[in-house]
PDB file of N, CA and C in Angstrom:
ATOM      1  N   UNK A   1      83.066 104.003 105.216  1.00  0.00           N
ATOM      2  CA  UNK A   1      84.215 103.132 105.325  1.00  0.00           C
ATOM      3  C   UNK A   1      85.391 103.765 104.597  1.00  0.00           C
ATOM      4  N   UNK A   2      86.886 104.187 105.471  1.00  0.00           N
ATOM      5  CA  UNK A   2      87.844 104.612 104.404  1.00  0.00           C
ATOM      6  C   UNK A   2      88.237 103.717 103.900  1.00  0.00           C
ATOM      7  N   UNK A   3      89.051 103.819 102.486  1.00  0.00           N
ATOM      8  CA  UNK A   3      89.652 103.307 101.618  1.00  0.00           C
ATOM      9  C   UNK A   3      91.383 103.711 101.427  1.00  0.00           C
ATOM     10  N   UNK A   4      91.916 102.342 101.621  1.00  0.00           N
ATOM     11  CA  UNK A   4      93.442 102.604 101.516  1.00  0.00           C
ATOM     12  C   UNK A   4      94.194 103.871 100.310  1.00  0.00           C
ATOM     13  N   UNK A   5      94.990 104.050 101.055  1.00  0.00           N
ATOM     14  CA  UNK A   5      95.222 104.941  99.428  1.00  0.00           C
ATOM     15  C   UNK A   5      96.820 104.172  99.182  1.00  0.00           C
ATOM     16  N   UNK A   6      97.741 103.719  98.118  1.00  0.00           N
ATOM     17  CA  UNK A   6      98.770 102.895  98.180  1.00  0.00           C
ATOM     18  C   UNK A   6      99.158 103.996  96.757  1.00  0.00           C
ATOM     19  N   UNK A   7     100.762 104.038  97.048  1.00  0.00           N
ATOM     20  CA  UNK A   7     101.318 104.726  96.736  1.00  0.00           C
ATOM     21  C   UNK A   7     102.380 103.961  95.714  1.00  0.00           C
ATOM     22  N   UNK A   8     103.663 104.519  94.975  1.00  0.00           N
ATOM     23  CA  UNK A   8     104.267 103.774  94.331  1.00  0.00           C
ATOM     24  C   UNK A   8     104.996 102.947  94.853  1.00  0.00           C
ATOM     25  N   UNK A   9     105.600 103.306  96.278  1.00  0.00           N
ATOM     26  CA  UNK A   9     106.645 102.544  96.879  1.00  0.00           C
ATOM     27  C   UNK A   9     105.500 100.866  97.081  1.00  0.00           C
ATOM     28  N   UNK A  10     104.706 100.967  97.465  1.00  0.00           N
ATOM     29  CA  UNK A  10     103.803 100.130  97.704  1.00  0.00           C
ATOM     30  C   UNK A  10     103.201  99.132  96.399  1.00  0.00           C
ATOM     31  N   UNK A  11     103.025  99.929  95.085  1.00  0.00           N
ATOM     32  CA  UNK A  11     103.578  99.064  94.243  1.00  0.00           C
ATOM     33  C   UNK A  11     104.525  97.952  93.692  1.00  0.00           C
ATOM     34  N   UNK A  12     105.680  99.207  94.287  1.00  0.00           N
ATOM     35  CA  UNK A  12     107.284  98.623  93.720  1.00  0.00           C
ATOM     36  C   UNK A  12     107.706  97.473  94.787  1.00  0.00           C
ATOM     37  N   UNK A  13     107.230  97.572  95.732  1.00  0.00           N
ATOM     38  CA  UNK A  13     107.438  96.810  97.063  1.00  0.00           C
ATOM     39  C   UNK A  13     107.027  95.417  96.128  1.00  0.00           C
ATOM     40  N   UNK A  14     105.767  95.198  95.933  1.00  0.00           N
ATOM     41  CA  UNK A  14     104.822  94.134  95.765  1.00  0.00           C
ATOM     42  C   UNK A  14     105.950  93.762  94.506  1.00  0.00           C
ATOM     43  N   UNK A  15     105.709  94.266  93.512  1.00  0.00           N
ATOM     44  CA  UNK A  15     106.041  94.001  92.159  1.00  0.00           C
ATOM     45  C   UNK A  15     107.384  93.385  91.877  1.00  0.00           C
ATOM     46  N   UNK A  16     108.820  94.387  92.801  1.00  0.00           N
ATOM     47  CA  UNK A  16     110.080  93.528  92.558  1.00  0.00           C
ATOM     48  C   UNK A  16     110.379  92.863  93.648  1.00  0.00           C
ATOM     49  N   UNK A  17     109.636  92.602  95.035  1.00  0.00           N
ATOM     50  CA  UNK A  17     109.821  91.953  96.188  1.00  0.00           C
ATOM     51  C   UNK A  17     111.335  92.314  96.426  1.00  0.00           C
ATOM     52  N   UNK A  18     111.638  93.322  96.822  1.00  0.00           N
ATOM     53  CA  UNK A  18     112.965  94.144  96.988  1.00  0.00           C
ATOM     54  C   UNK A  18     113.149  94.643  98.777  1.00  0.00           C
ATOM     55  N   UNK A  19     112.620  93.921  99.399  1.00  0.00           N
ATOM     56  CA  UNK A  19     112.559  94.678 100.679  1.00  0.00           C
ATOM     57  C   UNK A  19     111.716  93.530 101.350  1.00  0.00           C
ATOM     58  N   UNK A  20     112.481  92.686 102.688  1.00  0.00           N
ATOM     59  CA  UNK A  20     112.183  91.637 103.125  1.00  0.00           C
ATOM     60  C   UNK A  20     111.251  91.711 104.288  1.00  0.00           C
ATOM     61  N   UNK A  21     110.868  93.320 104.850  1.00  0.00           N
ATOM     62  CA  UNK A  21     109.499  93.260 105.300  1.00  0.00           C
ATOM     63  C   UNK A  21     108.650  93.797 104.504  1.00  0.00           C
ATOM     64  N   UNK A  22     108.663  94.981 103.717  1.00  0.00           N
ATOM     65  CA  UNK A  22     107.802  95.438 103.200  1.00  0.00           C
ATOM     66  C   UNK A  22     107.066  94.936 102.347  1.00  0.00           C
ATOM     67  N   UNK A  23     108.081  94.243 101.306  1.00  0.00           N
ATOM     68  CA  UNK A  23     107.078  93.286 100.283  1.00  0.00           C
ATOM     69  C   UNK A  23     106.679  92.313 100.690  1.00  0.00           C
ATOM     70  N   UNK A  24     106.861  91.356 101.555  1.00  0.00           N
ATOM     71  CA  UNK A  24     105.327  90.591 102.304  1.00  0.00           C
ATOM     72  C   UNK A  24     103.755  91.220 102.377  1.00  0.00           C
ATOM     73  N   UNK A  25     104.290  92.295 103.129  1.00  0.00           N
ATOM     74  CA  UNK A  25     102.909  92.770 103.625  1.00  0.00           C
ATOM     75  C   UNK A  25     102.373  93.394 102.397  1.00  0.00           C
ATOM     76  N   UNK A  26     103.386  93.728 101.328  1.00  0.00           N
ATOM     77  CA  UNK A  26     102.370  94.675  99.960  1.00  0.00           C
ATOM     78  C   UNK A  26     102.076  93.029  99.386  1.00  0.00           C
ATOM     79  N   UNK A  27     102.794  92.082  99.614  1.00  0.00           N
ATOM     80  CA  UNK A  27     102.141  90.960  98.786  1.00  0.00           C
ATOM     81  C   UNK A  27     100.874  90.289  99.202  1.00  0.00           C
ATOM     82  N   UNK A  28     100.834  90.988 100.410  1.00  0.00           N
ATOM     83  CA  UNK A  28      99.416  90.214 101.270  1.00  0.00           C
ATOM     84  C   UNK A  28      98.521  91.390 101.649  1.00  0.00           C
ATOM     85  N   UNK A  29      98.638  92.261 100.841  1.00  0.00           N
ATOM     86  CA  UNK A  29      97.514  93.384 100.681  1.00  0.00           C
ATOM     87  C   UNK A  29      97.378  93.166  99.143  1.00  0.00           C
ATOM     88  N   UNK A  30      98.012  92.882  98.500  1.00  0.00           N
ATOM     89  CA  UNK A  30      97.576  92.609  96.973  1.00  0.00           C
ATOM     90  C   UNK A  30      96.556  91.637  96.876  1.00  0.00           C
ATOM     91  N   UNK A  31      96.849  90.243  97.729  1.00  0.00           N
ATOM     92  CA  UNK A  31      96.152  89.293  97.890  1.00  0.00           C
ATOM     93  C   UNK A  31      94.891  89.574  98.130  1.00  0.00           C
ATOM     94  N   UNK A  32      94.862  90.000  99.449  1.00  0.00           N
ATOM     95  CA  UNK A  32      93.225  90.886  99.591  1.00  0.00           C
ATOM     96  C   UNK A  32      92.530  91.026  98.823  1.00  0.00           C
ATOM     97  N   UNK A  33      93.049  92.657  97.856  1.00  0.00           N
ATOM     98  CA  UNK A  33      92.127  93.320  96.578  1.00  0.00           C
ATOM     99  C   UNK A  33      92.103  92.304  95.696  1.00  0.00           C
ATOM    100  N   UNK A  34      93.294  91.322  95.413  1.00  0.00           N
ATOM    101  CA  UNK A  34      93.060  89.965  94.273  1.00  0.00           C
ATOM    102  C   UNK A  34      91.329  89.416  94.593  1.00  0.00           C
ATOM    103  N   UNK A  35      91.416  88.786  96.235  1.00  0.00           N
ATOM    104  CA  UNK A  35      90.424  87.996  96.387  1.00  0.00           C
ATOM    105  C   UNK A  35      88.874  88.877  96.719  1.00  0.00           C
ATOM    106  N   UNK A  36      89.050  90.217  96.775  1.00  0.00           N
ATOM    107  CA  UNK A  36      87.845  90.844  97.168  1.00  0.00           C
ATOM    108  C   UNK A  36      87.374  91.588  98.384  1.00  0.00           C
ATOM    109  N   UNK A  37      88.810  91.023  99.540  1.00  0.00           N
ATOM    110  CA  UNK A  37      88.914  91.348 100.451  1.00  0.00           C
ATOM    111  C   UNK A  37      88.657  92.780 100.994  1.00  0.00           C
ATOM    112  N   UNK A  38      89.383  93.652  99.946  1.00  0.00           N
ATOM    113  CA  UNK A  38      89.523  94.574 100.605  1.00  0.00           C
ATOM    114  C   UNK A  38      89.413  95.624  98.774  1.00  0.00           C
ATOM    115  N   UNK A  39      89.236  96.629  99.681  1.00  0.00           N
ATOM    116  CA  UNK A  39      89.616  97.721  98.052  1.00  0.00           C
ATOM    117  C   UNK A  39      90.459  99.183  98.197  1.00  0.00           C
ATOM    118  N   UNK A  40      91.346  99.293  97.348  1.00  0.00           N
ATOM    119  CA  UNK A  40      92.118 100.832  97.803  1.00  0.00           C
ATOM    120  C   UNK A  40      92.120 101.684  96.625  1.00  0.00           C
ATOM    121  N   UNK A  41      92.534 102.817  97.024  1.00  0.00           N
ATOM    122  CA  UNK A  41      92.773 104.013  96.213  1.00  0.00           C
ATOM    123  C   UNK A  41      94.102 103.874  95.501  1.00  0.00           C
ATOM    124  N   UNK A  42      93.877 104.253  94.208  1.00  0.00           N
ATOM    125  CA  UNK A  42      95.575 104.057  93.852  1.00  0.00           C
ATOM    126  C   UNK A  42      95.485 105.927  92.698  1.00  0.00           C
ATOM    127  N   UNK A  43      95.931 106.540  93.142  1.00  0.00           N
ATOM    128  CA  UNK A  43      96.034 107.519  92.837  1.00  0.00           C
ATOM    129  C   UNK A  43      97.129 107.418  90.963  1.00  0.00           C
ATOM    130  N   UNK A  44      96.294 108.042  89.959  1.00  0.00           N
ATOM    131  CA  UNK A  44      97.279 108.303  88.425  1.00  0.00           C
ATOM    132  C   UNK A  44      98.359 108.478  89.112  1.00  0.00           C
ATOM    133  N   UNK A  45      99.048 109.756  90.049  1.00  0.00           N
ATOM    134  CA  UNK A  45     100.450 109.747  89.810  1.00  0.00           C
ATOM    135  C   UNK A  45     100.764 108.662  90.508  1.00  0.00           C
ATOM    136  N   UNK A  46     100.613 107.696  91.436  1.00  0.00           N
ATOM    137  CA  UNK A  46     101.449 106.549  91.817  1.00  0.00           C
ATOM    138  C   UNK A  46     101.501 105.641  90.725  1.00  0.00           C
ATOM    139  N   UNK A  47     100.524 105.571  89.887  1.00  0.00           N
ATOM    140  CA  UNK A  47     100.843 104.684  88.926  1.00  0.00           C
ATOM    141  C   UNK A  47     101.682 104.574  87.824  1.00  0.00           C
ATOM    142  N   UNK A  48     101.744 106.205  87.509  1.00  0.00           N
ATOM    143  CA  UNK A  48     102.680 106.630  86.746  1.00  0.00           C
ATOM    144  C   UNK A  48     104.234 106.715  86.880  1.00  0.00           C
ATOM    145  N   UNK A  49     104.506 107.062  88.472  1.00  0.00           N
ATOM    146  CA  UNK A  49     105.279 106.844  89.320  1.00  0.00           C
ATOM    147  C   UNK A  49     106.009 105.816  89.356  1.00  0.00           C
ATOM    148  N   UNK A  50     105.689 104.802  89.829  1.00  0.00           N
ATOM    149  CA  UNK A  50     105.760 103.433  89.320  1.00  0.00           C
ATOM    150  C   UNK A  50     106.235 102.666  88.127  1.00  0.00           C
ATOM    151  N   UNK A  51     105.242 102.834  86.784  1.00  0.00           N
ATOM    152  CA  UNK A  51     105.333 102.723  85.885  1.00  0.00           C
ATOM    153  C   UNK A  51     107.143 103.192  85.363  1.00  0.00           C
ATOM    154  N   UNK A  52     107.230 104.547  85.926  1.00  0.00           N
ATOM    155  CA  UNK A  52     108.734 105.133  85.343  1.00  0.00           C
ATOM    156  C   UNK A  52     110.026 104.602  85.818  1.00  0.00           C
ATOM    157  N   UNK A  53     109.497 104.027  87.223  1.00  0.00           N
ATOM    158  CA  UNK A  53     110.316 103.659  87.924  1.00  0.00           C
ATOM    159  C   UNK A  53     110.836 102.170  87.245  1.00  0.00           C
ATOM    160  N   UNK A  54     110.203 101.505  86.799  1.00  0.00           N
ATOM    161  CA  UNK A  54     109.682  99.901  86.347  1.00  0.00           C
ATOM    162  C   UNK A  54     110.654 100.314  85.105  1.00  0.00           C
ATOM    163  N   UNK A  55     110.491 101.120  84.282  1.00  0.00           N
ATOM    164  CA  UNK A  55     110.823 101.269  83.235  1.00  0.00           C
ATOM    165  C   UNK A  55     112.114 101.622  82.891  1.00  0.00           C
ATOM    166  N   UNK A  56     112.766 102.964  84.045  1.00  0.00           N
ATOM    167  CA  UNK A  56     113.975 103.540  84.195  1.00  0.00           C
ATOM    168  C   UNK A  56     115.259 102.914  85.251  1.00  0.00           C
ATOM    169  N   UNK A  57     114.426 102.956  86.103  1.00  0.00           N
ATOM    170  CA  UNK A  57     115.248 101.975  87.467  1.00  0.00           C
ATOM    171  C   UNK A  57     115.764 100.849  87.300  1.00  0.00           C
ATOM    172  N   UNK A  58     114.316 100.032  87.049  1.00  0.00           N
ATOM    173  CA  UNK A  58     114.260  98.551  86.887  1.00  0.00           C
ATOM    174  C   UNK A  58     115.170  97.968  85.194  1.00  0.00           C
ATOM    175  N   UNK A  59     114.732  98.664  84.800  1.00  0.00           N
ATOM    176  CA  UNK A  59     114.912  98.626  82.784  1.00  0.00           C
ATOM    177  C   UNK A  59     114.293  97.163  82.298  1.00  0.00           C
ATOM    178  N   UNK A  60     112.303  97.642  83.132  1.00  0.00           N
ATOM    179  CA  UNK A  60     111.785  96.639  82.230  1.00  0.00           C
ATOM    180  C   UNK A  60     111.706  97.010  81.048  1.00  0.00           C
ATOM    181  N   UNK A  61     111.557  95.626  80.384  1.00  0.00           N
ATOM    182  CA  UNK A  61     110.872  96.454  78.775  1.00  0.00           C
ATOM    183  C   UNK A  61     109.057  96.490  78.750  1.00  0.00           C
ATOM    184  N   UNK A  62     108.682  97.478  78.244  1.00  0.00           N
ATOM    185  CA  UNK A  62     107.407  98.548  77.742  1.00  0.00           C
ATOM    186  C   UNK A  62     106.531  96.598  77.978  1.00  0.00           C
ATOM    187  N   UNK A  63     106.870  95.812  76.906  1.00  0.00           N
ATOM    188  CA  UNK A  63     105.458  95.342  76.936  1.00  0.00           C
ATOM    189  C   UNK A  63     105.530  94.273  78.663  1.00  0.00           C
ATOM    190  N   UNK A  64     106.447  94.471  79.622  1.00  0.00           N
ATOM    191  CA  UNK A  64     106.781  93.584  80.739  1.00  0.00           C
ATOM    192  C   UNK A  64     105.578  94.733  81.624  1.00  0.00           C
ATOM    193  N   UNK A  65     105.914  96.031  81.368  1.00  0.00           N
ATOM    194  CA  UNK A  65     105.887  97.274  82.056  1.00  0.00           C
ATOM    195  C   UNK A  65     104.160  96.819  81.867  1.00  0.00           C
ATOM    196  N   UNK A  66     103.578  97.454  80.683  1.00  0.00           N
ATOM    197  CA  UNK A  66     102.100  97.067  80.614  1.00  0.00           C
ATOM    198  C   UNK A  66     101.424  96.039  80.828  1.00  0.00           C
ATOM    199  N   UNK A  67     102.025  95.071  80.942  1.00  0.00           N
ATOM    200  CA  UNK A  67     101.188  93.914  81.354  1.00  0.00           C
ATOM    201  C   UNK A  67     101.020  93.889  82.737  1.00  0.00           C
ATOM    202  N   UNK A  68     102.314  94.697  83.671  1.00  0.00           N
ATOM    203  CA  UNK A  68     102.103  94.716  85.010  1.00  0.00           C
ATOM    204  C   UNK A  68     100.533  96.264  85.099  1.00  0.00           C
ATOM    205  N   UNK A  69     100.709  96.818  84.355  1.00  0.00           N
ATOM    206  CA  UNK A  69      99.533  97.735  84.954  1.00  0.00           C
ATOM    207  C   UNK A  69      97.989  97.394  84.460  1.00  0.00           C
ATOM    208  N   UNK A  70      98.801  96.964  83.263  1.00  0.00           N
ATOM    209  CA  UNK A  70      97.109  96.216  83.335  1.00  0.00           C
ATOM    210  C   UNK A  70      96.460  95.138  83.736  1.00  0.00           C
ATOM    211  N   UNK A  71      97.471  94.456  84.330  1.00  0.00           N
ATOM    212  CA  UNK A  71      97.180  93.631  85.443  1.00  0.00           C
ATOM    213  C   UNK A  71      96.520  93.669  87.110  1.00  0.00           C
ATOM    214  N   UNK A  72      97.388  95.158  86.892  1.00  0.00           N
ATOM    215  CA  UNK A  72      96.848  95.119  88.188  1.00  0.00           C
ATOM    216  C   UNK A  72      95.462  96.357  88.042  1.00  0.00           C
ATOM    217  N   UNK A  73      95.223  97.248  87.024  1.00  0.00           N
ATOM    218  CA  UNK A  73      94.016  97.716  86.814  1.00  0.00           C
ATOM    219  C   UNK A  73      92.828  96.947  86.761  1.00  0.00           C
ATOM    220  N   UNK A  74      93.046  95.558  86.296  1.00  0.00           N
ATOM    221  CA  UNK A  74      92.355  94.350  85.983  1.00  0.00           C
ATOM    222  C   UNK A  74      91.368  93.941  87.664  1.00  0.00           C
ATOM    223  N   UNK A  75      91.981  94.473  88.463  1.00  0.00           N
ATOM    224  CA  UNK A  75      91.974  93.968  89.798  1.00  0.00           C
ATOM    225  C   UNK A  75      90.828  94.237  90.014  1.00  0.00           C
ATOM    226  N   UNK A  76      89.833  93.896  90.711  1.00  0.00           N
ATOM    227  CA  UNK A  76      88.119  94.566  90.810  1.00  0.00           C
ATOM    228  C   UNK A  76      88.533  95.314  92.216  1.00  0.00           C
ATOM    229  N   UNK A  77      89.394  95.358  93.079  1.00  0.00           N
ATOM    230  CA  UNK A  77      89.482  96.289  94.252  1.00  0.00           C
ATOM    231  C   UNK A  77      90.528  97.156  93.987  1.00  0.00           C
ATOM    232  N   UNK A  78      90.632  97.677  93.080  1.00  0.00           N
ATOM    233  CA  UNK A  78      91.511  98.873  92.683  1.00  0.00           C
ATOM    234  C   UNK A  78      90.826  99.675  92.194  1.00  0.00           C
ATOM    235  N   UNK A  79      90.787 100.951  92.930  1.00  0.00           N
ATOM    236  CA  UNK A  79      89.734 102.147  92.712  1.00  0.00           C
ATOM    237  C   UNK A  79      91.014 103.553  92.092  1.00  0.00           C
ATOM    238  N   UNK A  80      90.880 103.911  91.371  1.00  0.00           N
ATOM    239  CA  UNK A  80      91.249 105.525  90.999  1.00  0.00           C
ATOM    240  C   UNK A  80      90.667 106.633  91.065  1.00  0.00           C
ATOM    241  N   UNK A  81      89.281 106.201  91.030  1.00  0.00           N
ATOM    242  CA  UNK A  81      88.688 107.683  91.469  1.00  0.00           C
ATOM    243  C   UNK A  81      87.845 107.469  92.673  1.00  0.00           C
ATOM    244  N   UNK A  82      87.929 108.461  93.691  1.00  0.00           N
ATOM    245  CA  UNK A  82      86.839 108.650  95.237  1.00  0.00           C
ATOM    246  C   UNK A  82      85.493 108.940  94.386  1.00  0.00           C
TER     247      UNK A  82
END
């Protein structure tokens, strides 16, 4: 069975709902891995990716920033390693 692989844009989509098709559908693929549905690949550099973006772009602050990744590491269908 393959496994999604989701990238940062696909993060950032979900996370600042910035894009009126895209972040639906990352919000209803989040939903999925939330409920068990489904499980994907999330590769270190997208997360990191992300993370900088959240941090530099966005100008969350650090403890807004970590609670989003360890939130979503928290996820039982979020895989990092094949």
């Amino acid at each position: 069975m393959s496994r999604k692989t989701i990238d940062a844009g696909i993060l950032l989509h979900f996370v600042t709902a910035d894009h009126p098709q895209h972040s639906p559908c990352c919000r209803d693929l989040f939903e999925r891995v939330r409920n068990g549905d489904e499980t994907v690949f999330l590769p270190e550099t997208a997360l990191c990716d992300a993370v900088r973006a959240l941090s530099t772009v966005h100008r969350w602050p650090a403890d807004r920033v970590a609670a989003f990744a360890g939130d979503l590491l928290a996820l039982g269908g979020i895989r990092m390693q094949r």
